[in-house]
PDB file of N, CA and C in Angstrom:
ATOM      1  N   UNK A   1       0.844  -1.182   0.000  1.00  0.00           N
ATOM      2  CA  UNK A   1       0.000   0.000   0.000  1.00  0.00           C
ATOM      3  C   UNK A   1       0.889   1.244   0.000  1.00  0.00           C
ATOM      4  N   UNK A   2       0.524   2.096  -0.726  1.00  0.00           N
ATOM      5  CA  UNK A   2       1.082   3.382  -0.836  1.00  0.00           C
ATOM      6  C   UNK A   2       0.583   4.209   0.881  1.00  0.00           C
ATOM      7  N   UNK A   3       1.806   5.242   0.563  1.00  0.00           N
ATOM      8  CA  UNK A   3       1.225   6.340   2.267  1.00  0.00           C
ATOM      9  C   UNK A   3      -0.311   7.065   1.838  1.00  0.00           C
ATOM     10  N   UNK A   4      -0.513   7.629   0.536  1.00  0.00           N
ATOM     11  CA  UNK A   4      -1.815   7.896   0.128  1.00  0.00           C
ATOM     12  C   UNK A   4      -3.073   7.147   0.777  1.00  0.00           C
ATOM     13  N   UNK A   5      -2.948   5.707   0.105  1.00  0.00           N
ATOM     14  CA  UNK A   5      -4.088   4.603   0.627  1.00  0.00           C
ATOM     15  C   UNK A   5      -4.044   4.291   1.991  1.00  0.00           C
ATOM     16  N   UNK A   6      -3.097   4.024   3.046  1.00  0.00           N
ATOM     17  CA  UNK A   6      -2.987   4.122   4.357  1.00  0.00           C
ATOM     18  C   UNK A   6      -3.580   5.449   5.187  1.00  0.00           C
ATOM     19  N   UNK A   7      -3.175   6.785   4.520  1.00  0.00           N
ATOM     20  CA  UNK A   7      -3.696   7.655   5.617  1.00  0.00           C
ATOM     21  C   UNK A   7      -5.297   7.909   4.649  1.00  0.00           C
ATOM     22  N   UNK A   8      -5.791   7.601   3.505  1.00  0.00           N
ATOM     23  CA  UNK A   8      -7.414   7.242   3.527  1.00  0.00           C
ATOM     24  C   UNK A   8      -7.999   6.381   4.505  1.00  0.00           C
ATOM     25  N   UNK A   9      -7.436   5.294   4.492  1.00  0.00           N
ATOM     26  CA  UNK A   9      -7.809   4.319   5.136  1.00  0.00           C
ATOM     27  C   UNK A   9      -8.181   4.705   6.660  1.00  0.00           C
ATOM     28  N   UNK A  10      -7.530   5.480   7.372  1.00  0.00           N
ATOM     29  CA  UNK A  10      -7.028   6.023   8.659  1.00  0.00           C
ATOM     30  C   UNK A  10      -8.165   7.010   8.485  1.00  0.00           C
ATOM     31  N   UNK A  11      -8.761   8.367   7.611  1.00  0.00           N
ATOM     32  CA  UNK A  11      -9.028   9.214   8.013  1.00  0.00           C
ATOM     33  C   UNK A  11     -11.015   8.473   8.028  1.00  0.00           C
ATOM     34  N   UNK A  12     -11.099   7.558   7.227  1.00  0.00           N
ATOM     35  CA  UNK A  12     -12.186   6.496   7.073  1.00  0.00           C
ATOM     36  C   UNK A  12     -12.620   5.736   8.064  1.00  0.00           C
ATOM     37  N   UNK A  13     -11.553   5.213   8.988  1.00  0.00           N
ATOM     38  CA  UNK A  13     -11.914   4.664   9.882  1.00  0.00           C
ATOM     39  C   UNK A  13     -12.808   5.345  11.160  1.00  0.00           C
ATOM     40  N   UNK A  14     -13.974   4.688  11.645  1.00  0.00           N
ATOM     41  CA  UNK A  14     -15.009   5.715  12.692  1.00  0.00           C
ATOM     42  C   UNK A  14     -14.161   5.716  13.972  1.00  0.00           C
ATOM     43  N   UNK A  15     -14.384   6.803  14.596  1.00  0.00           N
ATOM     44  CA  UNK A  15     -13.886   6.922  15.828  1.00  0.00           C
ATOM     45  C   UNK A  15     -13.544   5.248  16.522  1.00  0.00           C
ATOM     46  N   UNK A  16     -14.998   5.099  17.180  1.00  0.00           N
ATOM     47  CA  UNK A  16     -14.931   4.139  18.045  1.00  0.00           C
ATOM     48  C   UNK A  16     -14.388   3.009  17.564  1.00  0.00           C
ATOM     49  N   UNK A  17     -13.673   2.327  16.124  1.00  0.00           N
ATOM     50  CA  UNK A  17     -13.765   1.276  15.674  1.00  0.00           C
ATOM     51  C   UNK A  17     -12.445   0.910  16.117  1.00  0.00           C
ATOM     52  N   UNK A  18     -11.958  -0.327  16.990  1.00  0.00           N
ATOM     53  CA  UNK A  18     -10.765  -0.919  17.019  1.00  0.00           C
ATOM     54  C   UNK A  18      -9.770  -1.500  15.566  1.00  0.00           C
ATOM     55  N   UNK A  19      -9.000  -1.580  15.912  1.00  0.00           N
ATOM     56  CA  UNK A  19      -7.901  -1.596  14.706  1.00  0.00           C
ATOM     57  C   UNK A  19      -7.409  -3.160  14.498  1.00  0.00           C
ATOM     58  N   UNK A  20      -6.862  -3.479  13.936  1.00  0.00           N
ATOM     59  CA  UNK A  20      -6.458  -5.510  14.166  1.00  0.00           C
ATOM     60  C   UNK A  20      -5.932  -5.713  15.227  1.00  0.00           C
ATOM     61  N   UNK A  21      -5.065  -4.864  15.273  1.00  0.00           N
ATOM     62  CA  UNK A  21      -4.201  -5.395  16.974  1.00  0.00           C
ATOM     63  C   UNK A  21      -5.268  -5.451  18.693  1.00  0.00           C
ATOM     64  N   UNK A  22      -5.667  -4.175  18.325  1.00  0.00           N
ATOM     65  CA  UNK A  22      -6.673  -3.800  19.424  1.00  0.00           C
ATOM     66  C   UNK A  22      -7.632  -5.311  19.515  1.00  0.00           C
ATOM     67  N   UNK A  23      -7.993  -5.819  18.286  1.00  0.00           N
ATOM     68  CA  UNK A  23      -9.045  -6.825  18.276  1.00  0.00           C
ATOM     69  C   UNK A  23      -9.163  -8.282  18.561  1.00  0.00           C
ATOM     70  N   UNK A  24      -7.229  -8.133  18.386  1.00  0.00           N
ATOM     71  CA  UNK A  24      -6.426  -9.342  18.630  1.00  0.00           C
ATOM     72  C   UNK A  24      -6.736  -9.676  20.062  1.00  0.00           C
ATOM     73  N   UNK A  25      -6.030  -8.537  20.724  1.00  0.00           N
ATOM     74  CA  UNK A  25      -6.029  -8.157  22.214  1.00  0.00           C
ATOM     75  C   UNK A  25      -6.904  -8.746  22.877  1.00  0.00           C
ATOM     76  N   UNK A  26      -8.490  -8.037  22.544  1.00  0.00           N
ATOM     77  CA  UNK A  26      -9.474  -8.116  23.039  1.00  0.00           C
ATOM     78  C   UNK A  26      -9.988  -9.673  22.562  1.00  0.00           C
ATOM     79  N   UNK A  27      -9.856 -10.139  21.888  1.00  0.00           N
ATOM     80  CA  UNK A  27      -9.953 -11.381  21.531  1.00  0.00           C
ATOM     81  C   UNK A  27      -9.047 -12.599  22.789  1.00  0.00           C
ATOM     82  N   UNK A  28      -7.713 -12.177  22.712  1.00  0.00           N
ATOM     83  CA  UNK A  28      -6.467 -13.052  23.611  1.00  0.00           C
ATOM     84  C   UNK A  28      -7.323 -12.854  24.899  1.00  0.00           C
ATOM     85  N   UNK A  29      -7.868 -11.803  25.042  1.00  0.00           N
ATOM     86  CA  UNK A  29      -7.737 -11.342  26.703  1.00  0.00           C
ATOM     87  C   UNK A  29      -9.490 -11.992  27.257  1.00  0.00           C
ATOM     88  N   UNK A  30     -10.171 -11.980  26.290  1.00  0.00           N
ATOM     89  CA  UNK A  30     -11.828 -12.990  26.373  1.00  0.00           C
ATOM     90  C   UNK A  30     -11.503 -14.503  26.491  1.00  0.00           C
ATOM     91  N   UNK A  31     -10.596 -15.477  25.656  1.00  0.00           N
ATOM     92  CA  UNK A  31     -10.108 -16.211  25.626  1.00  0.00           C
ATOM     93  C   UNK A  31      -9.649 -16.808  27.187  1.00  0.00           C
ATOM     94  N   UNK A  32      -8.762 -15.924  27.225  1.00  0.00           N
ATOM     95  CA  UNK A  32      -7.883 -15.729  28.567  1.00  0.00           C
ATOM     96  C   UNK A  32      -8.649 -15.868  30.495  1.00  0.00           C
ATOM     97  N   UNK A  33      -9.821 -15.094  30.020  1.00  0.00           N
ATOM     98  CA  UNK A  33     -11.192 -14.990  30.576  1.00  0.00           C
ATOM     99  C   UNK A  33     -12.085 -16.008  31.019  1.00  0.00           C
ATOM    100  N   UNK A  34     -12.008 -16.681  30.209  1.00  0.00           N
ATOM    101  CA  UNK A  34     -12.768 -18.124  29.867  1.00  0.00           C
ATOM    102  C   UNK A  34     -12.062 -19.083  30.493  1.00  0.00           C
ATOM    103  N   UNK A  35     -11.117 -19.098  30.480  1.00  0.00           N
ATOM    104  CA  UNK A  35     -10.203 -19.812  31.363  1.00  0.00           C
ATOM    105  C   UNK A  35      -9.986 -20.061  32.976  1.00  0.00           C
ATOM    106  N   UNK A  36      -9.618 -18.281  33.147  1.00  0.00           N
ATOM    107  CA  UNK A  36      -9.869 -18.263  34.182  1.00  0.00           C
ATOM    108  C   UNK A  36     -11.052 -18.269  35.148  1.00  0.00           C
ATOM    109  N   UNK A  37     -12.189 -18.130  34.134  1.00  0.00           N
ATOM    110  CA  UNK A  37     -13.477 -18.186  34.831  1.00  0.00           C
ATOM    111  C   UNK A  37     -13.669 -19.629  35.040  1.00  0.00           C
ATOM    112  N   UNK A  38     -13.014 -20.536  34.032  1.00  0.00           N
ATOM    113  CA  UNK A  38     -13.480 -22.517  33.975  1.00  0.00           C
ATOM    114  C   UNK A  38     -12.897 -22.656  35.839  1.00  0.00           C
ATOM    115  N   UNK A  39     -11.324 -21.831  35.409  1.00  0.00           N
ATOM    116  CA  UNK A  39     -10.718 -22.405  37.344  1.00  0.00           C
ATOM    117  C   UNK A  39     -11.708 -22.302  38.144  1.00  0.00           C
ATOM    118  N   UNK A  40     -12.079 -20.803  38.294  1.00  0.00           N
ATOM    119  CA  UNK A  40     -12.979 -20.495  39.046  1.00  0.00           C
ATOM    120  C   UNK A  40     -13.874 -21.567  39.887  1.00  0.00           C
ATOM    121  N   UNK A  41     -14.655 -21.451  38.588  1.00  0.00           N
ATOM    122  CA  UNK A  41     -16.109 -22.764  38.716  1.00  0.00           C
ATOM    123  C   UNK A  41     -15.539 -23.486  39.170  1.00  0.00           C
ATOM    124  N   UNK A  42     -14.656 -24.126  38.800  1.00  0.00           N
ATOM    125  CA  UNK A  42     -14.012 -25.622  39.093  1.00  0.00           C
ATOM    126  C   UNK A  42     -13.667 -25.453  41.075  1.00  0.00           C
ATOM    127  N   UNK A  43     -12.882 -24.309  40.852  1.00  0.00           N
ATOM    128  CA  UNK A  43     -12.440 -24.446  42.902  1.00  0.00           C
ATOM    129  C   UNK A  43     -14.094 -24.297  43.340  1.00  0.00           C
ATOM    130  N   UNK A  44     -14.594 -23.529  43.048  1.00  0.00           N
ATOM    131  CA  UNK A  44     -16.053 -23.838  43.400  1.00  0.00           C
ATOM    132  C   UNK A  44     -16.836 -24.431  43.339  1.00  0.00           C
ATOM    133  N   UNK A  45     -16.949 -25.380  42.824  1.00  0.00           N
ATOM    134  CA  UNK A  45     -17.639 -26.754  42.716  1.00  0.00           C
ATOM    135  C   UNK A  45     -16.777 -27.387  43.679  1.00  0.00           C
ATOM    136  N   UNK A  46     -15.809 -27.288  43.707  1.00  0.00           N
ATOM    137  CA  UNK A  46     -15.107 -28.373  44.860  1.00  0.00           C
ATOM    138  C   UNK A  46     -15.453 -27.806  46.564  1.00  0.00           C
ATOM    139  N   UNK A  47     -15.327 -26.607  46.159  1.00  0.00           N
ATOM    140  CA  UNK A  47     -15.657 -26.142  47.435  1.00  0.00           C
ATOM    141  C   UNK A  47     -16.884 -26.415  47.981  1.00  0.00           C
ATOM    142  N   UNK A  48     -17.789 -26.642  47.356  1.00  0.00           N
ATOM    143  CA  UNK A  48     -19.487 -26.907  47.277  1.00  0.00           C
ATOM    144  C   UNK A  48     -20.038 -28.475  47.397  1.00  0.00           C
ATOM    145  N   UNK A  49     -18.859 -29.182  46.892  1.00  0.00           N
ATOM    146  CA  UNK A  49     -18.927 -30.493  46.928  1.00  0.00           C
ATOM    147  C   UNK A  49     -18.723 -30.908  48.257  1.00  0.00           C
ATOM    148  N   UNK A  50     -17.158 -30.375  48.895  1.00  0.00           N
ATOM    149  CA  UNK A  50     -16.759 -30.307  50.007  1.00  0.00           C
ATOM    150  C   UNK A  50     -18.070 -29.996  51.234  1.00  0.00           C
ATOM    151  N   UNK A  51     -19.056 -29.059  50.988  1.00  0.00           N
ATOM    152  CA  UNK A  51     -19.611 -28.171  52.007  1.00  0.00           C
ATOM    153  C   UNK A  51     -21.324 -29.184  51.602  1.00  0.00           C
ATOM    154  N   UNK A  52     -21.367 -30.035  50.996  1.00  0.00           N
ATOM    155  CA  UNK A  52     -22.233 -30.824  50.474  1.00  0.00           C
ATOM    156  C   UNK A  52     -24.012 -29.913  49.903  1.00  0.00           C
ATOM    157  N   UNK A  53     -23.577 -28.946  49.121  1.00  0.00           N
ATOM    158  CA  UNK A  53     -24.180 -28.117  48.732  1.00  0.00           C
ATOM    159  C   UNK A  53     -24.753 -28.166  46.676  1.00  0.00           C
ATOM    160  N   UNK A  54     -25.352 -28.291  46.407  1.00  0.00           N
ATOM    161  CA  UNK A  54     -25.543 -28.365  44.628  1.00  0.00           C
ATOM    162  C   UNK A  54     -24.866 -27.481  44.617  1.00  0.00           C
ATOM    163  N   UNK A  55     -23.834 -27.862  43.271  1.00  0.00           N
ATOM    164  CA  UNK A  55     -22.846 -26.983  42.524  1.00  0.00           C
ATOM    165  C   UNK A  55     -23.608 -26.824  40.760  1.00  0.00           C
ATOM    166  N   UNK A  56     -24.735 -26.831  40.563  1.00  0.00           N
ATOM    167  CA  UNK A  56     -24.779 -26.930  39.213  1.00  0.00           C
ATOM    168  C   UNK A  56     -25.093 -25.152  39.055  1.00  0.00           C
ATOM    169  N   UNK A  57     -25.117 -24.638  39.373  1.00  0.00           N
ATOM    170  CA  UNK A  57     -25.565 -23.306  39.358  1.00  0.00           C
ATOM    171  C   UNK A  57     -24.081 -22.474  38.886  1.00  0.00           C
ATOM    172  N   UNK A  58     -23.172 -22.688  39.631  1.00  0.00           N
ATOM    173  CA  UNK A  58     -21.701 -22.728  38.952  1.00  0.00           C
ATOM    174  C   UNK A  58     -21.877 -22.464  37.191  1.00  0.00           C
ATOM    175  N   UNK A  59     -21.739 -23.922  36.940  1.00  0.00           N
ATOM    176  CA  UNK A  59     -21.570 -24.151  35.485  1.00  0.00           C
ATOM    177  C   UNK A  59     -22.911 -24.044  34.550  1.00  0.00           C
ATOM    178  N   UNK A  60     -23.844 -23.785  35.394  1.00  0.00           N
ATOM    179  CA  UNK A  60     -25.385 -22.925  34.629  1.00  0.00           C
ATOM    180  C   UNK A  60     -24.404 -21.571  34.020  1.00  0.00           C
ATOM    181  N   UNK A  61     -23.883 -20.872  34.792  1.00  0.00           N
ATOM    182  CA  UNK A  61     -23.693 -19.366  34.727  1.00  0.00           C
ATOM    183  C   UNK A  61     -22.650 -19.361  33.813  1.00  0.00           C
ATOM    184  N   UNK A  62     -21.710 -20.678  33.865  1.00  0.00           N
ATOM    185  CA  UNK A  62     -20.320 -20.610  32.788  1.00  0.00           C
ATOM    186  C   UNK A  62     -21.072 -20.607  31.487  1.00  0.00           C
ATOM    187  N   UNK A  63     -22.152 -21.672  31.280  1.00  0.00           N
ATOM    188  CA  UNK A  63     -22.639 -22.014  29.985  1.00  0.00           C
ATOM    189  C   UNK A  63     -23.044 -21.256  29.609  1.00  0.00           C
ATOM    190  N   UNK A  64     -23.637 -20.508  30.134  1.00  0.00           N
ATOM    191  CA  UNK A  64     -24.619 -19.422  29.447  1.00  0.00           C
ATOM    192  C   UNK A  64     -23.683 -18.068  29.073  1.00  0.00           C
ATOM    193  N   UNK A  65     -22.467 -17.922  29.611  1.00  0.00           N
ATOM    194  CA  UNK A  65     -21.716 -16.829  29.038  1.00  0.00           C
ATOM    195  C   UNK A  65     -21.218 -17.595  27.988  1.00  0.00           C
ATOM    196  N   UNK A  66     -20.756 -19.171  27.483  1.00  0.00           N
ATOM    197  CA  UNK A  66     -19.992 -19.346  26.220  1.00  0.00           C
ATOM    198  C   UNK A  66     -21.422 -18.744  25.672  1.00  0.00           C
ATOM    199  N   UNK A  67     -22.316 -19.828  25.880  1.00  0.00           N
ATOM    200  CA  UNK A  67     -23.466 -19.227  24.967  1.00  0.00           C
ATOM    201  C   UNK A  67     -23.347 -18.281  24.232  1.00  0.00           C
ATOM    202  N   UNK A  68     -23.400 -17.230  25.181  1.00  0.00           N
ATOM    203  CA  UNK A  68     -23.669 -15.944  24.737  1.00  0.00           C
ATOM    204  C   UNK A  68     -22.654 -15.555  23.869  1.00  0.00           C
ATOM    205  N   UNK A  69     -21.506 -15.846  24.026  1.00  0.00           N
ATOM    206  CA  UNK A  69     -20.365 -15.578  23.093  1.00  0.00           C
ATOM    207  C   UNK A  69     -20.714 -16.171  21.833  1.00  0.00           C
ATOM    208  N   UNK A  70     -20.793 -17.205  21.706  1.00  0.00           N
ATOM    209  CA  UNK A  70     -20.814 -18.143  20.605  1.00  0.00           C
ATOM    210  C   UNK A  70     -21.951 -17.806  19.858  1.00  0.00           C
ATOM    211  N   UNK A  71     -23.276 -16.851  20.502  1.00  0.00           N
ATOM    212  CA  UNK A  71     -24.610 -16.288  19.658  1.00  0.00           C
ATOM    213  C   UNK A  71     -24.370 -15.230  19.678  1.00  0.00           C
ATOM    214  N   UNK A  72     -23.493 -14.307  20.131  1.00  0.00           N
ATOM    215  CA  UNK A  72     -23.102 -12.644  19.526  1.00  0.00           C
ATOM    216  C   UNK A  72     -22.223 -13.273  18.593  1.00  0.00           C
ATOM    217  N   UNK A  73     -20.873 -13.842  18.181  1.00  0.00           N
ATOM    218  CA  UNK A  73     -20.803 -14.433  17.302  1.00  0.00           C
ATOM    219  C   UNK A  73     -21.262 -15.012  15.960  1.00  0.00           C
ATOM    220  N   UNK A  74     -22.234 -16.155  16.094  1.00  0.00           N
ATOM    221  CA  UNK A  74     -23.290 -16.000  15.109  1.00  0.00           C
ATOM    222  C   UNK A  74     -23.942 -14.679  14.745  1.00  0.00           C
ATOM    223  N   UNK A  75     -24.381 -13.656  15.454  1.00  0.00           N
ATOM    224  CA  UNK A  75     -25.096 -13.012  15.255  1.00  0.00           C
ATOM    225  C   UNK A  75     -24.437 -11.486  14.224  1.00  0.00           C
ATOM    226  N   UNK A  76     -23.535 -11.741  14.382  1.00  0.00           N
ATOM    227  CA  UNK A  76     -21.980 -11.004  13.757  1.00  0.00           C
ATOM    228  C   UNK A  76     -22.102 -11.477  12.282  1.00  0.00           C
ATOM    229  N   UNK A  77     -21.301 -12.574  12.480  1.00  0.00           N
ATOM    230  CA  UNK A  77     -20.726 -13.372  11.191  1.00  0.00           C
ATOM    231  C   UNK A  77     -21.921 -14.314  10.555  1.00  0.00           C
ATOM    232  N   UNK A  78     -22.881 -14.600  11.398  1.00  0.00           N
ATOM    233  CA  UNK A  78     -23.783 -15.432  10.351  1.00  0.00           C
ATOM    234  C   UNK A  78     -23.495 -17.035  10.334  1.00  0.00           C
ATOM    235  N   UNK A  79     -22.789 -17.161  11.085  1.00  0.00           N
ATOM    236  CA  UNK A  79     -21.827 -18.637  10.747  1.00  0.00           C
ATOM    237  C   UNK A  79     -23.015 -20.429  11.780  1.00  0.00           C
ATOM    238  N   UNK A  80     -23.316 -20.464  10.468  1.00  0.00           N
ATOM    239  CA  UNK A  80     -24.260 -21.821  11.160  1.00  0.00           C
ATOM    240  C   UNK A  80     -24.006 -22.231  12.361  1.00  0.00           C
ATOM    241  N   UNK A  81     -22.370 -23.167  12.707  1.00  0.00           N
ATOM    242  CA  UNK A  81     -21.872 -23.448  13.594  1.00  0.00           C
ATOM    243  C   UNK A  81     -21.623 -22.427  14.678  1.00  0.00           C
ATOM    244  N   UNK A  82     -21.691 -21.406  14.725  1.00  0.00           N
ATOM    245  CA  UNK A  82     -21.582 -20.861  15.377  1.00  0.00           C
ATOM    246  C   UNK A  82     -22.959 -20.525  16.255  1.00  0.00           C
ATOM    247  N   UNK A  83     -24.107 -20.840  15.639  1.00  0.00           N
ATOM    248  CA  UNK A  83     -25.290 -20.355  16.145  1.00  0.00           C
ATOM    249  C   UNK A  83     -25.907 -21.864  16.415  1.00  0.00           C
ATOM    250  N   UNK A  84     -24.949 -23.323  16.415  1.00  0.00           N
ATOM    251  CA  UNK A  84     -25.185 -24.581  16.544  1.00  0.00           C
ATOM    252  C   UNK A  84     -24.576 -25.041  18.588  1.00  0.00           C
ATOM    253  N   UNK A  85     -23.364 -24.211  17.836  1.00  0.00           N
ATOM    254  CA  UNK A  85     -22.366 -24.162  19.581  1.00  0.00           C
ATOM    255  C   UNK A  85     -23.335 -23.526  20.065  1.00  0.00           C
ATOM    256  N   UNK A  86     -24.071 -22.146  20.231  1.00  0.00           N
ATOM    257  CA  UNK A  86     -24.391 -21.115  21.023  1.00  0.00           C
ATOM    258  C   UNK A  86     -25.685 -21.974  21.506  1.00  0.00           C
ATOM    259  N   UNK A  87     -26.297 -22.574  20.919  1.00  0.00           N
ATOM    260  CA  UNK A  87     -28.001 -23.091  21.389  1.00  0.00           C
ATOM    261  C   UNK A  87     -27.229 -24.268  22.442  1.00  0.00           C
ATOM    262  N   UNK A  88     -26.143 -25.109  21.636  1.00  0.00           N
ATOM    263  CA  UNK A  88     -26.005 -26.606  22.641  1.00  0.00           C
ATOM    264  C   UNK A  88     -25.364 -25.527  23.761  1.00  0.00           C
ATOM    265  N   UNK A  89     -24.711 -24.363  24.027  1.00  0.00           N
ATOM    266  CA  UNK A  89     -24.161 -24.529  25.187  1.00  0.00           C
ATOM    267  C   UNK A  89     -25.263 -23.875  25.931  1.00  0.00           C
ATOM    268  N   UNK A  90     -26.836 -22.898  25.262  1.00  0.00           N
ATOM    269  CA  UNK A  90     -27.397 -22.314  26.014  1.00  0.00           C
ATOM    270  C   UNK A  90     -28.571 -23.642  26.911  1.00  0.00           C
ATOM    271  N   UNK A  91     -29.093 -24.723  26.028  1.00  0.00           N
ATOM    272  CA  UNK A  91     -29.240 -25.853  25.946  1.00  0.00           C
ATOM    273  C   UNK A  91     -28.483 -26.794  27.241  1.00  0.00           C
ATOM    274  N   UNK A  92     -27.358 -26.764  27.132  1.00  0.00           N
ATOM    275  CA  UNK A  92     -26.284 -27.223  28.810  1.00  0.00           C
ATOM    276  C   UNK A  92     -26.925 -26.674  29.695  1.00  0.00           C
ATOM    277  N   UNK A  93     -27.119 -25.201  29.776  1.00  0.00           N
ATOM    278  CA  UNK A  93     -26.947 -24.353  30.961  1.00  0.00           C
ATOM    279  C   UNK A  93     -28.595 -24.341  31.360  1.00  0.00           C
ATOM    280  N   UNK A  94     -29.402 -24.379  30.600  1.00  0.00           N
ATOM    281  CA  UNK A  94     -30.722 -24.353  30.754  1.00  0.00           C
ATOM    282  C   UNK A  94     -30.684 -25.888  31.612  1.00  0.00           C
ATOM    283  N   UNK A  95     -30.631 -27.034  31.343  1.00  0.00           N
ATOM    284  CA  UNK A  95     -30.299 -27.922  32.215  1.00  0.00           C
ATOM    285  C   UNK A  95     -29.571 -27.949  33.037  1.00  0.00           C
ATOM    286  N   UNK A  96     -28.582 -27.518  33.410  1.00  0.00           N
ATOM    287  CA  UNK A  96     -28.158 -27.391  34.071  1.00  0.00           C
ATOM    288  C   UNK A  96     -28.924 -26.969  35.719  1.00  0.00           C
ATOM    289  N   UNK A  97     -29.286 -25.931  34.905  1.00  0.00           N
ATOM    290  CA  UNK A  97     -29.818 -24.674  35.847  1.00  0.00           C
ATOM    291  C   UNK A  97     -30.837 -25.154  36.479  1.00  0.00           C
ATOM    292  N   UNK A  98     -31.757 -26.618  35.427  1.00  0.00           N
ATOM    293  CA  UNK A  98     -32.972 -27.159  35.757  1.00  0.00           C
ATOM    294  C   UNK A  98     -32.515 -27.710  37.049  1.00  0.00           C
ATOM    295  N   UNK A  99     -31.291 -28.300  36.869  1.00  0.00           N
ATOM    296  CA  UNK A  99     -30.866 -29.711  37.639  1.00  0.00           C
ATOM    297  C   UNK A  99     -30.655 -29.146  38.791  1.00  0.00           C
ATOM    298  N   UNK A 100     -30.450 -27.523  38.929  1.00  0.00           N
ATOM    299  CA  UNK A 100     -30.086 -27.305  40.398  1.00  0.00           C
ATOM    300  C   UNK A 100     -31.323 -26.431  41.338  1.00  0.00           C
ATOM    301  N   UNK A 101     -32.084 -25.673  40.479  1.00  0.00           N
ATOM    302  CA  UNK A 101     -33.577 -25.809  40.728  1.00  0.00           C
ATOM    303  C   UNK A 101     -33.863 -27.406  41.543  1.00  0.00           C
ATOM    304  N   UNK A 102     -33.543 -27.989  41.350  1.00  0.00           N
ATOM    305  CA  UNK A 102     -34.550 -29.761  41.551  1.00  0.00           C
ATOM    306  C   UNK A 102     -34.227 -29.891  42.566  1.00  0.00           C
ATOM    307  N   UNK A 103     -32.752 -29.800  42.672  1.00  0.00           N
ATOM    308  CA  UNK A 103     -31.934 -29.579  43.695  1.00  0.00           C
ATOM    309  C   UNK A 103     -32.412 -28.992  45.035  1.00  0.00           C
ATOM    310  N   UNK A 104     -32.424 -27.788  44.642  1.00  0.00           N
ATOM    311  CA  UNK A 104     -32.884 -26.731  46.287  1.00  0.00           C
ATOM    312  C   UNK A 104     -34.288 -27.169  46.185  1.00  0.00           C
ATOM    313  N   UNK A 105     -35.549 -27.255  45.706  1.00  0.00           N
ATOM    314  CA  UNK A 105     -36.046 -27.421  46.288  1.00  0.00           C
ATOM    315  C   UNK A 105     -36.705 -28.690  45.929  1.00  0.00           C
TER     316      UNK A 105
END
Protein backbone atom coordinates (compact mmCIF):
# COMPACT_ATOMS: atom_id res chain seq x y z
CA UNK A 1 0.00 0.00 0.00
CA UNK A 2 1.08 3.38 -0.84
CA UNK A 3 1.22 6.34 2.27
CA UNK A 4 -1.82 7.90 0.13
CA UNK A 5 -4.09 4.60 0.63
CA UNK A 6 -2.99 4.12 4.36
CA UNK A 7 -3.70 7.65 5.62
CA UNK A 8 -7.41 7.24 3.53
CA UNK A 9 -7.81 4.32 5.14
CA UNK A 10 -7.03 6.02 8.66
CA UNK A 11 -9.03 9.21 8.01
CA UNK A 12 -12.19 6.50 7.07
CA UNK A 13 -11.91 4.66 9.88
CA UNK A 14 -15.01 5.71 12.69
CA UNK A 15 -13.89 6.92 15.83
CA UNK A 16 -14.93 4.14 18.05
CA UNK A 17 -13.76 1.28 15.67
CA UNK A 18 -10.76 -0.92 17.02
CA UNK A 19 -7.90 -1.60 14.71
CA UNK A 20 -6.46 -5.51 14.17
CA UNK A 21 -4.20 -5.40 16.97
CA UNK A 22 -6.67 -3.80 19.42
CA UNK A 23 -9.05 -6.83 18.28
CA UNK A 24 -6.43 -9.34 18.63
CA UNK A 25 -6.03 -8.16 22.21
CA UNK A 26 -9.47 -8.12 23.04
CA UNK A 27 -9.95 -11.38 21.53
CA UNK A 28 -6.47 -13.05 23.61
CA UNK A 29 -7.74 -11.34 26.70
CA UNK A 30 -11.83 -12.99 26.37
CA UNK A 31 -10.11 -16.21 25.63
CA UNK A 32 -7.88 -15.73 28.57
CA UNK A 33 -11.19 -14.99 30.58
CA UNK A 34 -12.77 -18.12 29.87
CA UNK A 35 -10.20 -19.81 31.36
CA UNK A 36 -9.87 -18.26 34.18
CA UNK A 37 -13.48 -18.19 34.83
CA UNK A 38 -13.48 -22.52 33.97
CA UNK A 39 -10.72 -22.41 37.34
CA UNK A 40 -12.98 -20.49 39.05
CA UNK A 41 -16.11 -22.76 38.72
CA UNK A 42 -14.01 -25.62 39.09
CA UNK A 43 -12.44 -24.45 42.90
CA UNK A 44 -16.05 -23.84 43.40
CA UNK A 45 -17.64 -26.75 42.72
CA UNK A 46 -15.11 -28.37 44.86
CA UNK A 47 -15.66 -26.14 47.43
CA UNK A 48 -19.49 -26.91 47.28
CA UNK A 49 -18.93 -30.49 46.93
CA UNK A 50 -16.76 -30.31 50.01
CA UNK A 51 -19.61 -28.17 52.01
CA UNK A 52 -22.23 -30.82 50.47
CA UNK A 53 -24.18 -28.12 48.73
CA UNK A 54 -25.54 -28.36 44.63
CA UNK A 55 -22.85 -26.98 42.52
CA UNK A 56 -24.78 -26.93 39.21
CA UNK A 57 -25.57 -23.31 39.36
CA UNK A 58 -21.70 -22.73 38.95
CA UNK A 59 -21.57 -24.15 35.48
CA UNK A 60 -25.39 -22.92 34.63
CA UNK A 61 -23.69 -19.37 34.73
CA UNK A 62 -20.32 -20.61 32.79
CA UNK A 63 -22.64 -22.01 29.98
CA UNK A 64 -24.62 -19.42 29.45
CA UNK A 65 -21.72 -16.83 29.04
CA UNK A 66 -19.99 -19.35 26.22
CA UNK A 67 -23.47 -19.23 24.97
CA UNK A 68 -23.67 -15.94 24.74
CA UNK A 69 -20.36 -15.58 23.09
CA UNK A 70 -20.81 -18.14 20.60
CA UNK A 71 -24.61 -16.29 19.66
CA UNK A 72 -23.10 -12.64 19.53
CA UNK A 73 -20.80 -14.43 17.30
CA UNK A 74 -23.29 -16.00 15.11
CA UNK A 75 -25.10 -13.01 15.25
CA UNK A 76 -21.98 -11.00 13.76
CA UNK A 77 -20.73 -13.37 11.19
CA UNK A 78 -23.78 -15.43 10.35
CA UNK A 79 -21.83 -18.64 10.75
CA UNK A 80 -24.26 -21.82 11.16
CA UNK A 81 -21.87 -23.45 13.59
CA UNK A 82 -21.58 -20.86 15.38
CA UNK A 83 -25.29 -20.35 16.14
CA UNK A 84 -25.19 -24.58 16.54
CA UNK A 85 -22.37 -24.16 19.58
CA UNK A 86 -24.39 -21.12 21.02
CA UNK A 87 -28.00 -23.09 21.39
CA UNK A 88 -26.00 -26.61 22.64
CA UNK A 89 -24.16 -24.53 25.19
CA UNK A 90 -27.40 -22.31 26.01
CA UNK A 91 -29.24 -25.85 25.95
CA UNK A 92 -26.28 -27.22 28.81
CA UNK A 93 -26.95 -24.35 30.96
CA UNK A 94 -30.72 -24.35 30.75
CA UNK A 95 -30.30 -27.92 32.21
CA UNK A 96 -28.16 -27.39 34.07
CA UNK A 97 -29.82 -24.67 35.85
CA UNK A 98 -32.97 -27.16 35.76
CA UNK A 99 -30.87 -29.71 37.64
CA UNK A 100 -30.09 -27.30 40.40
CA UNK A 101 -33.58 -25.81 40.73
CA UNK A 102 -34.55 -29.76 41.55
CA UNK A 103 -31.93 -29.58 43.70
CA UNK A 104 -32.88 -26.73 46.29
CA UNK A 105 -36.05 -27.42 46.29
Amino acid sequence: MDRDEVLRRVQDKKPNQLDEMEEEILNKGCRAGFVVGFAACAFTMIAKIIAGVSYYDVYAVYCFTIGGQWLYKWAKLKKRSDLGLGLMWVGLAVGLFAGYLAEIF
